[in-house]
N, C-alpha and C. Protein backbone atom coordinates (compact mmCIF):
# COMPACT_ATOMS: atom_id res chain seq x y z
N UNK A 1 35.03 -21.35 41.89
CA UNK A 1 33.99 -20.34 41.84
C UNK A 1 34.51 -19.06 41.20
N UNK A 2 35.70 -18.52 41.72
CA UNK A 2 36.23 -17.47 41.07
C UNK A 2 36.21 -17.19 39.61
N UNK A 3 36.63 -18.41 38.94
CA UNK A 3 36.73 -18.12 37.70
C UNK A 3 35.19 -18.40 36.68
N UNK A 4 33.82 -18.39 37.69
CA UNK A 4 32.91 -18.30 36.92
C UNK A 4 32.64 -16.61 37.05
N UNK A 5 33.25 -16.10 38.29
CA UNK A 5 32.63 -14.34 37.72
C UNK A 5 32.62 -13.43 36.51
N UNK A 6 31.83 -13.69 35.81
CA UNK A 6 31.74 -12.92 34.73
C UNK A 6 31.74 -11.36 35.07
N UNK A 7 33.16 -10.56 35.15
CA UNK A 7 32.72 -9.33 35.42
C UNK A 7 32.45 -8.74 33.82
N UNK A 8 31.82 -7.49 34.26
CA UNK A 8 30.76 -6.70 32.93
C UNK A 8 32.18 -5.71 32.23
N UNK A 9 32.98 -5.09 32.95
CA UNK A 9 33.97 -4.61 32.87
C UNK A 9 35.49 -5.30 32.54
N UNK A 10 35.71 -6.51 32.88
CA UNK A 10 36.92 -7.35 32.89
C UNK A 10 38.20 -7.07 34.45
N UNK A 11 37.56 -6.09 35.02
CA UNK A 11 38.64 -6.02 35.84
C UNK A 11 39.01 -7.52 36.67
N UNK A 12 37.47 -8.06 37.07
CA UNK A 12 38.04 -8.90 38.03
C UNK A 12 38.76 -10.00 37.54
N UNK A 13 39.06 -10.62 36.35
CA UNK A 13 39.67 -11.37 35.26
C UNK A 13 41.17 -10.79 35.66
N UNK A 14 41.59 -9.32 35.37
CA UNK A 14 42.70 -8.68 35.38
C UNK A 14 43.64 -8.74 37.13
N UNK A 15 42.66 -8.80 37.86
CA UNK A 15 42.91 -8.94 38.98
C UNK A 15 42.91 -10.28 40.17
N UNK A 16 42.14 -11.47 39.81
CA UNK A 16 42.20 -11.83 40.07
C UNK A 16 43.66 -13.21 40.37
N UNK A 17 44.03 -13.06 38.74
CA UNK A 17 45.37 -13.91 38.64
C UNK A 17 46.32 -13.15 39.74
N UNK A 18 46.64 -11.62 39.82
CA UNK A 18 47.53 -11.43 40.53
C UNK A 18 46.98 -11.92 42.55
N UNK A 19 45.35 -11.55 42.65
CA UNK A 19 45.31 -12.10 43.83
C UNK A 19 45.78 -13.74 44.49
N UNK A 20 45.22 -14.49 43.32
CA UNK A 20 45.64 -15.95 43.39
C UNK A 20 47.33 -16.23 43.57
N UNK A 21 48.34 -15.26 43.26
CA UNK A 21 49.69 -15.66 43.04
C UNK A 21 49.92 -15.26 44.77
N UNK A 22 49.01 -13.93 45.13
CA UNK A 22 49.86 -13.39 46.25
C UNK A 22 49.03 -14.30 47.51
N UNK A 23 47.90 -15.32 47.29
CA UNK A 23 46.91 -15.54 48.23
C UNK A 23 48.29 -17.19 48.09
N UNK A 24 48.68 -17.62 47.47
CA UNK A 24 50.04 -18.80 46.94
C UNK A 24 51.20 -18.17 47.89
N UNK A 25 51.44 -17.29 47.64
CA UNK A 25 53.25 -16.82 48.17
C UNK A 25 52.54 -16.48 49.69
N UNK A 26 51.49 -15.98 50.32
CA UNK A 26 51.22 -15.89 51.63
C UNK A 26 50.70 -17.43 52.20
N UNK A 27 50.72 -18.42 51.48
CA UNK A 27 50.29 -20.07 51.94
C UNK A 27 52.02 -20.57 52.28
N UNK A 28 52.52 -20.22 51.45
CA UNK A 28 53.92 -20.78 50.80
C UNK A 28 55.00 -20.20 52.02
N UNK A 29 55.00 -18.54 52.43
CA UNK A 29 55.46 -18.21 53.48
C UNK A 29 55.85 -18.83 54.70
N UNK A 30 57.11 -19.57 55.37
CA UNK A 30 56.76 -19.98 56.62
C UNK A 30 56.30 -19.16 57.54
N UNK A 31 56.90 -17.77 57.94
CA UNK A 31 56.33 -16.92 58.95
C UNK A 31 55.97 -15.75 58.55
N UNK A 32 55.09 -14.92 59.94
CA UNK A 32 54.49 -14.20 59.57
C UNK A 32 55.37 -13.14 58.99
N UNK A 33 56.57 -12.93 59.32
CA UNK A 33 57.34 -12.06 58.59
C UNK A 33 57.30 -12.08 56.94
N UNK A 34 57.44 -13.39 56.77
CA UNK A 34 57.59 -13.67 55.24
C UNK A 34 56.54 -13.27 54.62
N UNK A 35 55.25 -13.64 56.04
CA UNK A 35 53.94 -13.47 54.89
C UNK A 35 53.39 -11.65 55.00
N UNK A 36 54.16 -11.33 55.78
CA UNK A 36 53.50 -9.74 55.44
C UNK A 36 53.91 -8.78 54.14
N UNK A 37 54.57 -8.61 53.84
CA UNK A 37 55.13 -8.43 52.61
C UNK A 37 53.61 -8.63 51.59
N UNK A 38 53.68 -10.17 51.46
CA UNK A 38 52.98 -10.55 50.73
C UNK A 38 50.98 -9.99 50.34
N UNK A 39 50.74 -9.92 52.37
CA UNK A 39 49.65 -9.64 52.59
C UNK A 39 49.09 -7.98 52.21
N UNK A 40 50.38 -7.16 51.98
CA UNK A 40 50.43 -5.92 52.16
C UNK A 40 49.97 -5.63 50.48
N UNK A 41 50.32 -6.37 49.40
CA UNK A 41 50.15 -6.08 48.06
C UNK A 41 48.81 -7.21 48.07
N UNK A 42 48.09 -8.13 48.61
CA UNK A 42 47.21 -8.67 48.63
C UNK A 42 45.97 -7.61 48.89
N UNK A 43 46.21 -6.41 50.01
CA UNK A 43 45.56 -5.61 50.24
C UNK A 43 45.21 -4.57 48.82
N UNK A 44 46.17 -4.09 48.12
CA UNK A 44 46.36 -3.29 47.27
C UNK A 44 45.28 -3.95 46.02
N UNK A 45 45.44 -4.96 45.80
CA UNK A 45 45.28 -5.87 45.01
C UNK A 45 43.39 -6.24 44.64
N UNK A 46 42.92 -6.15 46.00
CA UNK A 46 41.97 -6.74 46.55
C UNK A 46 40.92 -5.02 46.58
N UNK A 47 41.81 -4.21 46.99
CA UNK A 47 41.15 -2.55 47.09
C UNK A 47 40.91 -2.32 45.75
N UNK A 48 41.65 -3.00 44.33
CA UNK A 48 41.19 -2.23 43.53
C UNK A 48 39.83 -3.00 43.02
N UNK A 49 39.07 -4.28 42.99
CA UNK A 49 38.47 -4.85 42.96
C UNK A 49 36.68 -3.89 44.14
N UNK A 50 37.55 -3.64 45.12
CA UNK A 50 36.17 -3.26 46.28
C UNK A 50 36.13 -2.02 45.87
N UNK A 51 36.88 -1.00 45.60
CA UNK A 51 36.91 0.37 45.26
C UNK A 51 36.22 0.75 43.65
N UNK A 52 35.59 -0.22 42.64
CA UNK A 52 34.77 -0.51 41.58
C UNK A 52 33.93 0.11 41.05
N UNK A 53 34.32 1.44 40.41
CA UNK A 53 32.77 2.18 39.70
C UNK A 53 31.70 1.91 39.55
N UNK A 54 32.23 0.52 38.98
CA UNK A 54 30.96 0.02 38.19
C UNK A 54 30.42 -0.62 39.16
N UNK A 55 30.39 -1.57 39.96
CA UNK A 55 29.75 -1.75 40.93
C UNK A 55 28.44 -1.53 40.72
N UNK A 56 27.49 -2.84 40.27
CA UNK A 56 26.02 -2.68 40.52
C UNK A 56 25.61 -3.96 41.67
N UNK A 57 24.78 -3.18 42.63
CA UNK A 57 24.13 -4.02 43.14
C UNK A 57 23.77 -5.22 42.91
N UNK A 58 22.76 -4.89 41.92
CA UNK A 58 21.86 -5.83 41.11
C UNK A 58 22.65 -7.27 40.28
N UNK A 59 23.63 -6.68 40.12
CA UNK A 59 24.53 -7.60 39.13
C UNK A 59 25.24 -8.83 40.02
N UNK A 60 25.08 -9.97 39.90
CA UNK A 60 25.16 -11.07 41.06
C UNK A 60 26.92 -11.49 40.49
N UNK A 61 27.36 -11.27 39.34
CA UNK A 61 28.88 -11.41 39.52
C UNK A 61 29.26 -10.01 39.80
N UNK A 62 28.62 -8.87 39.98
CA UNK A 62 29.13 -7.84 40.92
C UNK A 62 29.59 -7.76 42.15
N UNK A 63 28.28 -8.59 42.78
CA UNK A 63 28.12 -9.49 44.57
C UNK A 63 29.56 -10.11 44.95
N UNK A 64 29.42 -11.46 43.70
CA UNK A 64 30.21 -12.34 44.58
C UNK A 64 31.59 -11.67 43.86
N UNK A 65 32.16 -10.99 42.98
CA UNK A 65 33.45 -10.02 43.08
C UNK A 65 33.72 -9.45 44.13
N UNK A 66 32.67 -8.77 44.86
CA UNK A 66 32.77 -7.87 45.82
C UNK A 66 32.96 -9.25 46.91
N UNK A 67 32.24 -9.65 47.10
CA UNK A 67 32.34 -10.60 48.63
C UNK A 67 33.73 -11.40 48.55
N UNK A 68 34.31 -12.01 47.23
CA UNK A 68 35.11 -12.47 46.74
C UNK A 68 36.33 -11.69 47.57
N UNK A 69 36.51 -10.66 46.95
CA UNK A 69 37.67 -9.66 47.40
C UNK A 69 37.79 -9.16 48.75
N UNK A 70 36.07 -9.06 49.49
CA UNK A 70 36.11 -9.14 51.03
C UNK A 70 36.92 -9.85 51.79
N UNK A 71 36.57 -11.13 51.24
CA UNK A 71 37.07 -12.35 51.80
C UNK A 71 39.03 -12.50 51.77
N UNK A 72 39.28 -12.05 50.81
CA UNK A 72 40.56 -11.78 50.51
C UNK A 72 41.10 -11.06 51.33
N UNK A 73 40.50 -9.51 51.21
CA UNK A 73 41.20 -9.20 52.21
C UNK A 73 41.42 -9.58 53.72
N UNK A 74 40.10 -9.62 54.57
CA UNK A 74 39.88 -10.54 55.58
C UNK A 74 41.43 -11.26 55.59
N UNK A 75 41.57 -11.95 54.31
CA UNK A 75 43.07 -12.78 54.99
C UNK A 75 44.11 -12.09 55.28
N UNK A 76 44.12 -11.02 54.61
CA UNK A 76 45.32 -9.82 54.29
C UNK A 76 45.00 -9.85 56.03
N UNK A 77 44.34 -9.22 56.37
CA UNK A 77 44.21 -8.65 57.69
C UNK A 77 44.47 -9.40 59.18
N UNK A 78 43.94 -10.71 58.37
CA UNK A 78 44.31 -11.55 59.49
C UNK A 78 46.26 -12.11 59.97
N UNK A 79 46.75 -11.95 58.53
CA UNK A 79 48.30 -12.25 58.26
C UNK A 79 49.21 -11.31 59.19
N UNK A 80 48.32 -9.90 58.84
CA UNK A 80 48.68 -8.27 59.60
C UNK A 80 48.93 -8.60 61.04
N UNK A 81 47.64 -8.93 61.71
CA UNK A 81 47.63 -9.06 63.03
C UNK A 81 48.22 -10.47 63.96
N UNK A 82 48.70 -11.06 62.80
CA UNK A 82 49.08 -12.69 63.66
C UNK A 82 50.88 -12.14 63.58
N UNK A 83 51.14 -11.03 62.44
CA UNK A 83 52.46 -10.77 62.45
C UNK A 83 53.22 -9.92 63.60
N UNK A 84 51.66 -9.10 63.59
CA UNK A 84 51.80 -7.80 65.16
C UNK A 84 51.85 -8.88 66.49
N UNK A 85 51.24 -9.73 66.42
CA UNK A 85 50.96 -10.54 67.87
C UNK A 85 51.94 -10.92 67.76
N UNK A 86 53.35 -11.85 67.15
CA UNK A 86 54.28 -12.65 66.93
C UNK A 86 55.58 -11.35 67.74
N UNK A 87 55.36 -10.22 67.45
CA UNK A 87 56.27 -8.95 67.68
C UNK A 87 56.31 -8.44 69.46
N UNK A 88 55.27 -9.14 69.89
CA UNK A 88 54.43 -8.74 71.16
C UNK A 88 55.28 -9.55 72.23
């Protein structure tokens, strides 16, 4: 699905290869140690995608960019808190 978003701008093209490498090295990680690192530039990665000028509503590969990168992070976040619970 990803690679049908036609963004109007090209960012999500520019950004998405690096999300796919770091969404790989946080699968690839055995623990959560390994994978925070990873999740922490997944965040960065994923903000510049949601943080989007251009951003139109209306524009349906605008949508699923945006929900796209939601979803991404969501994992970022979830990596965060399974690493904090592991510390506990």
């Amino acid at each position: 699905m990803a690679e049908k978003i036609q963004c109007p701008i090209d960012l999500f093209s520019r950004q998405e290869e690096e999300i796919a490498h770091l969404t790989r090295a946080i699968n690839q990680a055995r623990t959560t140690d390994q994978k925070a690192p990873w999740a922490q530039a997944l965040f960065e990665a994923v903000d510049v995608l949601l943080a989007c000028e251009q951003y139109d509503q209306a524009c349906i590969d605008c949508r699923l960019c945006y929900n796209f990168a939601g979803l991404r992070r969501k994992t970022a976040t979830l990596v965060v808190k399974a690493m904090r619970l592991n510390r506990q």
